[in-house]
N, C-alpha and C. Protein backbone atom coordinates (compact mmCIF):
# COMPACT_ATOMS: atom_id res chain seq x y z
N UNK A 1 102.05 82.70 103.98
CA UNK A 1 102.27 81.56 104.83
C UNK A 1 103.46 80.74 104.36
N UNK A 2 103.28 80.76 102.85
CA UNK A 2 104.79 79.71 102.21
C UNK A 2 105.99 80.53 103.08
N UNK A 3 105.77 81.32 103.03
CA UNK A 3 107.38 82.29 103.13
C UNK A 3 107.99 82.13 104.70
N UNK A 4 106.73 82.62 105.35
CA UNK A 4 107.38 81.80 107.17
C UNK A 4 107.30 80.62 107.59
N UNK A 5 106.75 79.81 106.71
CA UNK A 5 107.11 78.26 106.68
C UNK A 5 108.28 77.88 106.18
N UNK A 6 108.49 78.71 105.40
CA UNK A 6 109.64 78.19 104.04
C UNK A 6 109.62 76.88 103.28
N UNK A 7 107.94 76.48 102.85
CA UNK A 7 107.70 76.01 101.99
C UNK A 7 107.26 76.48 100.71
N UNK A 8 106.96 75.55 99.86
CA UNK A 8 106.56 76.31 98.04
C UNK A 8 104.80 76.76 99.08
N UNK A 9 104.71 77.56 97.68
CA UNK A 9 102.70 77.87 97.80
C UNK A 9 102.29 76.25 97.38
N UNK A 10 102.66 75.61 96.84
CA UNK A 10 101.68 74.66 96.63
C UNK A 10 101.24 73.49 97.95
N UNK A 11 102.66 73.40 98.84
CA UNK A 11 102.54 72.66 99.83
C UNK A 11 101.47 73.32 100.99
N UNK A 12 101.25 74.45 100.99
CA UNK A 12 100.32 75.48 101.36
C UNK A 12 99.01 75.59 101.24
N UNK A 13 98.76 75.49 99.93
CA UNK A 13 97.72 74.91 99.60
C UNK A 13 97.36 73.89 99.65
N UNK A 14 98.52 72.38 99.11
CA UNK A 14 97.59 71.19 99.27
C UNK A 14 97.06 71.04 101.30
N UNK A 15 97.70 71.57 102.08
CA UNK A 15 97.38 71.72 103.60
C UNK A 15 96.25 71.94 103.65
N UNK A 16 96.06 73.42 102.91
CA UNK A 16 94.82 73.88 103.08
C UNK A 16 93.64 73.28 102.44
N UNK A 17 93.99 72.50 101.92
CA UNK A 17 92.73 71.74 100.83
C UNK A 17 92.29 70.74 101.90
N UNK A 18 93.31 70.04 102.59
CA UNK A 18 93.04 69.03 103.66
C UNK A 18 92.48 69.31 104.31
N UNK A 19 92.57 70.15 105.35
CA UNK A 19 92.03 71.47 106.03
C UNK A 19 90.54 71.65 105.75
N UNK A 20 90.33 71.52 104.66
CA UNK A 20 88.81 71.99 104.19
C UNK A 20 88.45 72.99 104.04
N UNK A 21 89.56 73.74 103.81
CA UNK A 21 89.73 75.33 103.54
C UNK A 21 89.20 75.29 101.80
N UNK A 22 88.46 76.25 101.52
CA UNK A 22 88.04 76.57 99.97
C UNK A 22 88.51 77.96 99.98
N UNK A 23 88.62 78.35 98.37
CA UNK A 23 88.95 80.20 98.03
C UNK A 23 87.63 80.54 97.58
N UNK A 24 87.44 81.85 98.20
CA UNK A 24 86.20 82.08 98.56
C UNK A 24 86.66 83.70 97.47
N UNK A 25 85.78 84.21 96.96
CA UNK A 25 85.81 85.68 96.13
C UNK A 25 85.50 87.08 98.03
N UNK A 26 86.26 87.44 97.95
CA UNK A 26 86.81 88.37 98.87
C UNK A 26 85.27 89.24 98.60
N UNK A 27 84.87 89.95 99.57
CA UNK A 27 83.60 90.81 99.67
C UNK A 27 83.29 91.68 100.96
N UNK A 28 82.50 92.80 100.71
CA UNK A 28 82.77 93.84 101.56
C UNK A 28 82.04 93.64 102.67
N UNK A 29 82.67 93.74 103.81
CA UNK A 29 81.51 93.56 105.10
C UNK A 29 82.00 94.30 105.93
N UNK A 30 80.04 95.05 106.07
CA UNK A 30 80.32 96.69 106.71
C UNK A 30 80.13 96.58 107.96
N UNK A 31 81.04 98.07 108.48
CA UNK A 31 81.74 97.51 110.12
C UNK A 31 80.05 98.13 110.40
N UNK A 32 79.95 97.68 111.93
CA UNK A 32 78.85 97.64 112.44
C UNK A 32 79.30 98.13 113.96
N UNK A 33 78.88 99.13 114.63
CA UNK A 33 79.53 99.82 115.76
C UNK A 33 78.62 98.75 117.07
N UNK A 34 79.08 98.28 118.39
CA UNK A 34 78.48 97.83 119.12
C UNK A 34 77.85 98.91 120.16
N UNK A 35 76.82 98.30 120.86
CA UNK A 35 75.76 99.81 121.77
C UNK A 35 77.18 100.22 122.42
N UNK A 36 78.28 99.87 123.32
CA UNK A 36 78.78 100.66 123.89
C UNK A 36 79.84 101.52 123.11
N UNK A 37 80.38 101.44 121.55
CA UNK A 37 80.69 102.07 121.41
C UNK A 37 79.72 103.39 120.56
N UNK A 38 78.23 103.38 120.27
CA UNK A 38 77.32 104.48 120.10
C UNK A 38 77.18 105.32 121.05
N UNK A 39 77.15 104.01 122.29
CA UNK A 39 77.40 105.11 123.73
C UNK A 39 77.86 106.22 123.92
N UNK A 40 79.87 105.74 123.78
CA UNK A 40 80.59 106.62 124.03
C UNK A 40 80.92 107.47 122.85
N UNK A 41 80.23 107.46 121.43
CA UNK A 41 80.38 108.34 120.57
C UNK A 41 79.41 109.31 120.90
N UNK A 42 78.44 108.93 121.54
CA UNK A 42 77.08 110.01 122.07
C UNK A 42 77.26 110.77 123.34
N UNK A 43 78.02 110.05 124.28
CA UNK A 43 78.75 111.06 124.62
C UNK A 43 79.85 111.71 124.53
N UNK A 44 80.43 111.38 123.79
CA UNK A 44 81.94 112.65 123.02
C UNK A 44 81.45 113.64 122.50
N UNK A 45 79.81 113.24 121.70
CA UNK A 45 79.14 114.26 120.87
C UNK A 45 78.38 115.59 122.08
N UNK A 46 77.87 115.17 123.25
CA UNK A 46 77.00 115.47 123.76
C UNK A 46 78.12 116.36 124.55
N UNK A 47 79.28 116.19 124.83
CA UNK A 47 80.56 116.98 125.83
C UNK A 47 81.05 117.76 124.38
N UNK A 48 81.02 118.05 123.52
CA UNK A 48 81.21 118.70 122.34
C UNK A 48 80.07 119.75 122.78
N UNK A 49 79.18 119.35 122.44
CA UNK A 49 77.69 120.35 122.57
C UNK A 49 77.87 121.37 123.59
N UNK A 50 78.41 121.20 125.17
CA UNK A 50 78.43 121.64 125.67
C UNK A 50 79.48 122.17 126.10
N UNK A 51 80.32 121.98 125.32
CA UNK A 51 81.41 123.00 125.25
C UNK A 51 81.28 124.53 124.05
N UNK A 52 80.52 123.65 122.78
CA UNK A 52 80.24 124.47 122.15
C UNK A 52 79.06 125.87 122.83
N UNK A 53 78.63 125.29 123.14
CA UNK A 53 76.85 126.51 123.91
C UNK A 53 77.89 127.13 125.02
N UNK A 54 78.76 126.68 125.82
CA UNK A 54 79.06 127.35 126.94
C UNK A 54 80.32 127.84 126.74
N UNK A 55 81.33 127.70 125.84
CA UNK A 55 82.51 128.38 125.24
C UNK A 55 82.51 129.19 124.08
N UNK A 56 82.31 130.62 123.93
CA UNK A 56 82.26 131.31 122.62
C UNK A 56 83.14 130.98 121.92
N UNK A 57 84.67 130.88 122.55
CA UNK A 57 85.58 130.59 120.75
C UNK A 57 85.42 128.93 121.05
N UNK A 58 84.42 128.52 121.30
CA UNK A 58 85.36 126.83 121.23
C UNK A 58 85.34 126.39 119.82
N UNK A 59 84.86 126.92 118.68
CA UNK A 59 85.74 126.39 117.50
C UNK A 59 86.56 127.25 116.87
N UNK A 60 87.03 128.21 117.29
CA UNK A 60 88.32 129.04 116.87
C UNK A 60 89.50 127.67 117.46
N UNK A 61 89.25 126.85 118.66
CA UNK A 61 90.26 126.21 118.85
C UNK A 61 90.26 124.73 118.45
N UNK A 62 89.30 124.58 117.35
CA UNK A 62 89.13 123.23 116.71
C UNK A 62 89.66 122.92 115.45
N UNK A 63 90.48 122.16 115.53
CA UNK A 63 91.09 121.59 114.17
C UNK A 63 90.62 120.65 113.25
N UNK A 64 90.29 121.11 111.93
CA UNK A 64 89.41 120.23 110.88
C UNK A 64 90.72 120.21 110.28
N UNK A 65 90.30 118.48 109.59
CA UNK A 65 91.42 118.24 108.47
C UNK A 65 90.13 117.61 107.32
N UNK A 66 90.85 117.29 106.05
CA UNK A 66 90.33 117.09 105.04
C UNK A 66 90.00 115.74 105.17
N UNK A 67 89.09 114.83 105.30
CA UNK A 67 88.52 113.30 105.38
C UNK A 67 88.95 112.65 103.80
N UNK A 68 89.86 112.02 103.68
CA UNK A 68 90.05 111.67 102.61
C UNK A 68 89.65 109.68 102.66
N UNK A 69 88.63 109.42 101.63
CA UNK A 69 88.37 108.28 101.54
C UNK A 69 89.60 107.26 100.87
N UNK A 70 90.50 106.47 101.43
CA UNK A 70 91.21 105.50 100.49
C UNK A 70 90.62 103.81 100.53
N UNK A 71 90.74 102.97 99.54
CA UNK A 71 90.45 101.77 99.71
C UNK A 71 92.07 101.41 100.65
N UNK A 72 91.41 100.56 100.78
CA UNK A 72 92.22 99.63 101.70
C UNK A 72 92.87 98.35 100.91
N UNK A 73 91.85 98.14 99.98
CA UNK A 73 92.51 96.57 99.09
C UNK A 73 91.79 96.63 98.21
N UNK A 74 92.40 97.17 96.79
CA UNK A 74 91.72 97.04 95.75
C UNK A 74 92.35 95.72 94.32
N UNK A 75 91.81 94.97 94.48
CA UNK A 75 92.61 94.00 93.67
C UNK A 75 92.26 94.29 92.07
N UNK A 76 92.88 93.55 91.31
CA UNK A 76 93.22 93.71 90.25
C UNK A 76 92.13 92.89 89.63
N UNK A 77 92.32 91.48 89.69
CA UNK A 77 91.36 91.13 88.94
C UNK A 77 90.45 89.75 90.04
N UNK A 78 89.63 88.83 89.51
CA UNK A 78 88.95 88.09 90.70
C UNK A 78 89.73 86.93 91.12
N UNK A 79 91.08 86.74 90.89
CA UNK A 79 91.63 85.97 91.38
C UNK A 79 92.33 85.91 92.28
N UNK A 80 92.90 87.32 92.23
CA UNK A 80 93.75 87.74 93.31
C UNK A 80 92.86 88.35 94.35
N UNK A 81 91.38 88.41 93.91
CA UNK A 81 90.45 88.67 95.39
C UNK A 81 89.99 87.95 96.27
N UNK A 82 90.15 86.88 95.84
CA UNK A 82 89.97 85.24 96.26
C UNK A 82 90.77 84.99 97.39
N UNK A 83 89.86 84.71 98.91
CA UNK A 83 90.91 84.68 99.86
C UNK A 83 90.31 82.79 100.70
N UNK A 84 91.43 82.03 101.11
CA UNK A 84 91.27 80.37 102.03
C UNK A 84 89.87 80.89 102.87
N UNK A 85 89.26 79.94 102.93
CA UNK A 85 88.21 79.88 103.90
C UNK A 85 87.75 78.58 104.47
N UNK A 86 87.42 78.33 105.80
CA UNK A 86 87.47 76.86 106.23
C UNK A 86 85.83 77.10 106.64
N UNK A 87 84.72 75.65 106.12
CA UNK A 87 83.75 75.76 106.42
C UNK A 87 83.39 75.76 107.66
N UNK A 88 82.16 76.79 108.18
CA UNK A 88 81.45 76.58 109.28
C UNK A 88 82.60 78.29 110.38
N UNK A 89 83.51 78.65 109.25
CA UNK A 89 83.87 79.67 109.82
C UNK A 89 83.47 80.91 108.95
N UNK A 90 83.15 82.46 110.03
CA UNK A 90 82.67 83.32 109.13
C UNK A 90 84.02 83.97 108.20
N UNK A 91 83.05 84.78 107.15
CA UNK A 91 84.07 85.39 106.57
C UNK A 91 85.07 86.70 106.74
């Protein structure tokens, strides 16, 4: 935020202190799919199925790749995991 303001971090912060913004320790919150998108994963699965039972090569023409897990944000230590938070908003 300092940087496209083109103020210091501290003027940044004292804002955010006004604000009523606190630094909160950063924490994992797991995605949660809504009914319509189980929906349409149940049926992508279910038009799969029936391609599979009614097409003999249909996985000669399916492409698997390797699922590789990466973090996304792994910080260093608990300070730099520490992200502004304004009360009465989620995290």
């Amino acid at each position: 935020m300092a940087k496209s303001l083109s103020v210091s971090t501290y003027v940044v912060e004292k804002l955010l202190k006004e604000l009523g913004a606190k630094k909160v320790s950063a924490r994992y919150v797991p995605h949660a799919l809504t009914c319509a998108q189980k929906q349409s994963r149940n049926e992508i699965c279910q038009e799969h199925l029936r391609s599979f039972t009614s097409t003999p090569d249909f996985l000669d023409r399916v492409i698997a790749i390797d699922e590789s897990w990466l973090k996304s944000y792994d910080p260093q230590d608990k300070k730099s995991a520490k992200r502004w938070r304004v009360d009465g908003t989620k995290p």
